[in-house]
C-alpha atoms as a PDB file:
ATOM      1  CA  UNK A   1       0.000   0.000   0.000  1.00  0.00           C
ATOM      2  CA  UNK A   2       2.766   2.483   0.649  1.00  0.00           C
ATOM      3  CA  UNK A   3       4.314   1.891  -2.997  1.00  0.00           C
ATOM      4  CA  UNK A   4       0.955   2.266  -4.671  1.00  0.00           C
ATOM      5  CA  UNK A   5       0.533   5.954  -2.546  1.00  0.00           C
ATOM      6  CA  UNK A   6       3.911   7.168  -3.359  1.00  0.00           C
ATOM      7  CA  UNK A   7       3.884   5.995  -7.299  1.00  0.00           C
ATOM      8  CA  UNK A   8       0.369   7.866  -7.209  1.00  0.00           C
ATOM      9  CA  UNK A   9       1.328  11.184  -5.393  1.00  0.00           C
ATOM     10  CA  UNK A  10       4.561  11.396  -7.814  1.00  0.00           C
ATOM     11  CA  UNK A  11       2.078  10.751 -11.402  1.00  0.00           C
ATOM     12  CA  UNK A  12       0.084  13.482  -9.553  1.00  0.00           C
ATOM     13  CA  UNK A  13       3.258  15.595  -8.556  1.00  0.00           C
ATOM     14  CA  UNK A  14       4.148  15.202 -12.234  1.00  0.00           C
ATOM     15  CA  UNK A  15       0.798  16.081 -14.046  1.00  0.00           C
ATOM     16  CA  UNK A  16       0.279  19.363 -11.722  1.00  0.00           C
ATOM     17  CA  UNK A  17       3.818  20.326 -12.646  1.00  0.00           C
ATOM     18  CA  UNK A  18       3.915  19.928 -16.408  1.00  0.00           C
ATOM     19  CA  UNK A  19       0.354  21.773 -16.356  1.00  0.00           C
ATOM     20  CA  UNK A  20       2.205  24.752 -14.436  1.00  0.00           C
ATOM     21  CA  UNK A  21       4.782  24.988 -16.639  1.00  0.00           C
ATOM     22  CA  UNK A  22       2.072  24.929 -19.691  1.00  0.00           C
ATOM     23  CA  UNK A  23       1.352  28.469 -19.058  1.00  0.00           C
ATOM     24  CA  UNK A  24       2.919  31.451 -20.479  1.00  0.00           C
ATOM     25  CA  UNK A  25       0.499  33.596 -18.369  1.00  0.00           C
ATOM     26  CA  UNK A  26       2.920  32.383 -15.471  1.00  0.00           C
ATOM     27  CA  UNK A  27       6.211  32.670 -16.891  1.00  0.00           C
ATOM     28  CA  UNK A  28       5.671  36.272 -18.732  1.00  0.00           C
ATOM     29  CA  UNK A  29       3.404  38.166 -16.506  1.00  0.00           C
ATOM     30  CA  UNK A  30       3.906  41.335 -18.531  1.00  0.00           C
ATOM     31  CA  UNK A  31       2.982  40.136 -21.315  1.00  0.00           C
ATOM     32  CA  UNK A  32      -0.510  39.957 -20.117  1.00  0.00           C
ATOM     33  CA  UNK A  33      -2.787  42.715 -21.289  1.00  0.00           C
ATOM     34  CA  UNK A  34      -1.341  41.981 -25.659  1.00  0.00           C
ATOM     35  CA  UNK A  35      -4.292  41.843 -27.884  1.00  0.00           C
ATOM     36  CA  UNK A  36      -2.113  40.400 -30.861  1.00  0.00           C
ATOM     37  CA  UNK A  37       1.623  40.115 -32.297  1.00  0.00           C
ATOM     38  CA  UNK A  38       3.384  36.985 -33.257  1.00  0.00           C
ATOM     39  CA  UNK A  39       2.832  33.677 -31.202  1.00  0.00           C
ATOM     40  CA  UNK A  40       6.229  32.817 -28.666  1.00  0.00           C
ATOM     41  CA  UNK A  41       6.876  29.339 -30.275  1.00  0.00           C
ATOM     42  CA  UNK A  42       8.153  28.492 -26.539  1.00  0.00           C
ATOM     43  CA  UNK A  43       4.993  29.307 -24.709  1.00  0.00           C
ATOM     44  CA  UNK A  44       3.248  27.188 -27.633  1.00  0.00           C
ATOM     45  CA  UNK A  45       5.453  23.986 -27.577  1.00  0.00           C
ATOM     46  CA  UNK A  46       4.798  24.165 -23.688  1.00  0.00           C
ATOM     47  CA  UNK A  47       1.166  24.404 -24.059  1.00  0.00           C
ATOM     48  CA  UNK A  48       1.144  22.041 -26.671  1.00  0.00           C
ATOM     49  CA  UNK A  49       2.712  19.060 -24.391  1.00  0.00           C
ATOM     50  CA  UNK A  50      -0.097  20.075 -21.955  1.00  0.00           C
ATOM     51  CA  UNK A  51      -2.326  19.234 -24.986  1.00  0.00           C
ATOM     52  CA  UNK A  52      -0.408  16.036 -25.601  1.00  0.00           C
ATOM     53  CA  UNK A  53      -0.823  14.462 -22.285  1.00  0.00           C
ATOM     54  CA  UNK A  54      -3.994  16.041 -20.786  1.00  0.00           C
ATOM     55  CA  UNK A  55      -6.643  17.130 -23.531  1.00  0.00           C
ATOM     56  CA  UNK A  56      -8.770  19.709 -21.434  1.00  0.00           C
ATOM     57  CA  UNK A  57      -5.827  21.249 -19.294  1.00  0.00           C
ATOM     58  CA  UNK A  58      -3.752  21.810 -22.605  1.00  0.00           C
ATOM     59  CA  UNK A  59      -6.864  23.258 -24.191  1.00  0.00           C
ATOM     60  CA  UNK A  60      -7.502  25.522 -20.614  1.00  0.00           C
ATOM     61  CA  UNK A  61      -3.794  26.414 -20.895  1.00  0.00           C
ATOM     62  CA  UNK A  62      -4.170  27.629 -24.755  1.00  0.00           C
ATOM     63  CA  UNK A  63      -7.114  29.363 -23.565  1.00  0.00           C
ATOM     64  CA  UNK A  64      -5.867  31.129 -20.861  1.00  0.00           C
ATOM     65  CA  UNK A  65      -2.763  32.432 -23.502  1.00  0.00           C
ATOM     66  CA  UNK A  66      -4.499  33.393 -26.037  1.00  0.00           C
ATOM     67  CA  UNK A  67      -7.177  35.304 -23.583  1.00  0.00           C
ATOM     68  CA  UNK A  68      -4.458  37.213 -20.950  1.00  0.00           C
ATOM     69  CA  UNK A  69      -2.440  37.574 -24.461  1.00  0.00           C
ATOM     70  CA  UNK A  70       0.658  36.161 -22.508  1.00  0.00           C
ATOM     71  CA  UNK A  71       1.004  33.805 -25.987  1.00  0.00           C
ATOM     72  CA  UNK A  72       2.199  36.944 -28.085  1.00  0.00           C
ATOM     73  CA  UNK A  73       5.696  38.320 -28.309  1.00  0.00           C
ATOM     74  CA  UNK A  74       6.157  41.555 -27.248  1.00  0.00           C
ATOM     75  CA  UNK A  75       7.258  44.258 -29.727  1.00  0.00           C
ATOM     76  CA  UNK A  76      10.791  45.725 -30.075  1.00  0.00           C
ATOM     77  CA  UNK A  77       9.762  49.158 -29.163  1.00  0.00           C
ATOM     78  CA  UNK A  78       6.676  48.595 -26.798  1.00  0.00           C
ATOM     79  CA  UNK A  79       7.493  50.869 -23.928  1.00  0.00           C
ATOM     80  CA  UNK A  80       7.180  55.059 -23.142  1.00  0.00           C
ATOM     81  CA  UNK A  81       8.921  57.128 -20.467  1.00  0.00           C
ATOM     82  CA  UNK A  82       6.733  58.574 -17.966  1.00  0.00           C
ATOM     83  CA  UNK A  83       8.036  61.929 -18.541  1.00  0.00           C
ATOM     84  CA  UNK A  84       6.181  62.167 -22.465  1.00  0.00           C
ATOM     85  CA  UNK A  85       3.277  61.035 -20.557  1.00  0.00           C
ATOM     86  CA  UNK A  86       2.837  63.939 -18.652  1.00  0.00           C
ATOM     87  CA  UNK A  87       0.394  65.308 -21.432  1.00  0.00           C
ATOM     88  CA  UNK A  88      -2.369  63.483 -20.908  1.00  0.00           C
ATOM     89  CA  UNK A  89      -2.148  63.838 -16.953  1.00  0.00           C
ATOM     90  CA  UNK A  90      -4.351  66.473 -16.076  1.00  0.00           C
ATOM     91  CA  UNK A  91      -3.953  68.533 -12.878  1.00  0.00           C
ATOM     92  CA  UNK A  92      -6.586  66.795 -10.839  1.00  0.00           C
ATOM     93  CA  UNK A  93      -5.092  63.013 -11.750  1.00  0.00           C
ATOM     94  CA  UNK A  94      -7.812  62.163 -14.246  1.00  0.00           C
ATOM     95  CA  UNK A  95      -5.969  60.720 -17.664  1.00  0.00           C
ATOM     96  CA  UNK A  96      -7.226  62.247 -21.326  1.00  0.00           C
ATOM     97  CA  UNK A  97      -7.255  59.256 -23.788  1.00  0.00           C
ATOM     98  CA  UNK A  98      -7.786  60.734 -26.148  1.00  0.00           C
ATOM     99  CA  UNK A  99      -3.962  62.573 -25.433  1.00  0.00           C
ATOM    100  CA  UNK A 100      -2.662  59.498 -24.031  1.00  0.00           C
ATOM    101  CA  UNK A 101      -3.610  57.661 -27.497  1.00  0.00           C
ATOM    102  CA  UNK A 102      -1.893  60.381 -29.506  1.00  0.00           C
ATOM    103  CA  UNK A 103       1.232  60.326 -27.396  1.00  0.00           C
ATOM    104  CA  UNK A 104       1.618  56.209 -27.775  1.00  0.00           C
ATOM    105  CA  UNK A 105       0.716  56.830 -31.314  1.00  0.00           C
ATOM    106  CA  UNK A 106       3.368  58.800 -31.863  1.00  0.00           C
ATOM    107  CA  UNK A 107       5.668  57.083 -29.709  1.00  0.00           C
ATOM    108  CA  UNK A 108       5.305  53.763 -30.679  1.00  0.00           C
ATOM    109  CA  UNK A 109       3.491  53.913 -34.414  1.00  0.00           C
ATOM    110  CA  UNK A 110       0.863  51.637 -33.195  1.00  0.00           C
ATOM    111  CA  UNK A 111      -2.740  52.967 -32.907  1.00  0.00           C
ATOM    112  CA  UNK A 112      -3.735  51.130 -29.625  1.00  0.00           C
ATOM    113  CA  UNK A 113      -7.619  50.367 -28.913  1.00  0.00           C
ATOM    114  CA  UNK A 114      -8.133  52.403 -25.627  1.00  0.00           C
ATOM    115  CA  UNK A 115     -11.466  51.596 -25.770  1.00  0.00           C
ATOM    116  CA  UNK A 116     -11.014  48.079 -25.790  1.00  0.00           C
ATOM    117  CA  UNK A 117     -13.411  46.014 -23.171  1.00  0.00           C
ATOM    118  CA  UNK A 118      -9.864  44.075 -22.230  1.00  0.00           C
ATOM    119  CA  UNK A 119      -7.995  46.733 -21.373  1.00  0.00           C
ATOM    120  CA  UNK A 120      -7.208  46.743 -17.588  1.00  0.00           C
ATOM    121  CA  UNK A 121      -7.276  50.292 -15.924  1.00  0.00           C
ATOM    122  CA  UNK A 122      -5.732  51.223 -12.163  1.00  0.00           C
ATOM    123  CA  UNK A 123      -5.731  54.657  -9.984  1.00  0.00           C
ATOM    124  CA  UNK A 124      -2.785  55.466  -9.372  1.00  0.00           C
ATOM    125  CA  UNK A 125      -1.306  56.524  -6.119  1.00  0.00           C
ATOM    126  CA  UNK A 126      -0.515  60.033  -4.789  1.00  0.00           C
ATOM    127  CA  UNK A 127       3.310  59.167  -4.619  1.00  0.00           C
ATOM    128  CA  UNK A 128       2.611  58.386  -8.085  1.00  0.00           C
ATOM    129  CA  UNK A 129       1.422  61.844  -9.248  1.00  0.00           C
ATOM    130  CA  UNK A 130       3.559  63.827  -7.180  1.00  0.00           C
ATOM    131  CA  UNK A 131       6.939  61.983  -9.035  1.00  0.00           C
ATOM    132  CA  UNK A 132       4.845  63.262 -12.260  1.00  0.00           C
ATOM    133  CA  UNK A 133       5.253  66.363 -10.850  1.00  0.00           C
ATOM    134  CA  UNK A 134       1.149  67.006 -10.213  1.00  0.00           C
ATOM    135  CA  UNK A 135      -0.436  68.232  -7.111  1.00  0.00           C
ATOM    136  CA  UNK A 136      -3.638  65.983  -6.114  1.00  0.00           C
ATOM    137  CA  UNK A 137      -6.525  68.113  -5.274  1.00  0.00           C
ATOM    138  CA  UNK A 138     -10.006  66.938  -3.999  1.00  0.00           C
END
């Protein structure tokens, strides 16, 4: 009874483990948020040998990639300093997108959705707006 416990806690050790690893939304957090861009061929092979061994986990994995966008390589110029941002930072903290937009526009060269239901939006702090150099008034 002992041998048939252990043999069964390591196949279980071992499925749980290769289904962790099957998810790129775990090894590249920021990459979370992408809405398209080429597909990491890394992420995909891992996904795919969740597919291999266990149908619906490799399918949830897949899922979960292509959804969180953690499946997509990032671009080689994908980032803006937070000083060009200033812009669209009006003196009360609220955020103009339709400034914001042009700025990453311009920035980047990519026209990004801002109106997209899957983009994630956070309030930011007021150690946050005073390093932007804004006062916070209520």
């Amino acid at each position: 009874m002992r041998l048939a416990t252990r043999v069964s806690c390591a196949v279980l050790s071992a499925a749980l483990f290769s289904q962790l690893t099957a998810c790129g939304t775990l090894f590249y957090p920021d990459r979370r948020g992408q809405i398209d861009g080429r597909i990491d061929p890394a992420v995909a092979a891992l996904d795919a040998v969740g597919l291999l061994f266990y149908v619906i986990p490799g399918l949830i994995a897949f899922g979960v990639d292509f959804a969180t966008g953690a499946i997509y390589l990032p671009d080689e110029k994908y980032s803006v300093a937070p000083e060009k941002l200033k812009d669209a930072v009006s003196e009360d903290g609220t955020v103009d997108k339709a400034k914001l937009k042009a700025i990453l526009e311009r920035e980047t060269g990519r026209s990004l959705p801002l109106d997209d239901p899957r983009l994630l939006q956070r309030s930011g702090s007021l150690q946050q707006l005073a390093s932007l150099g804004l006062r916070p008034e209520a």
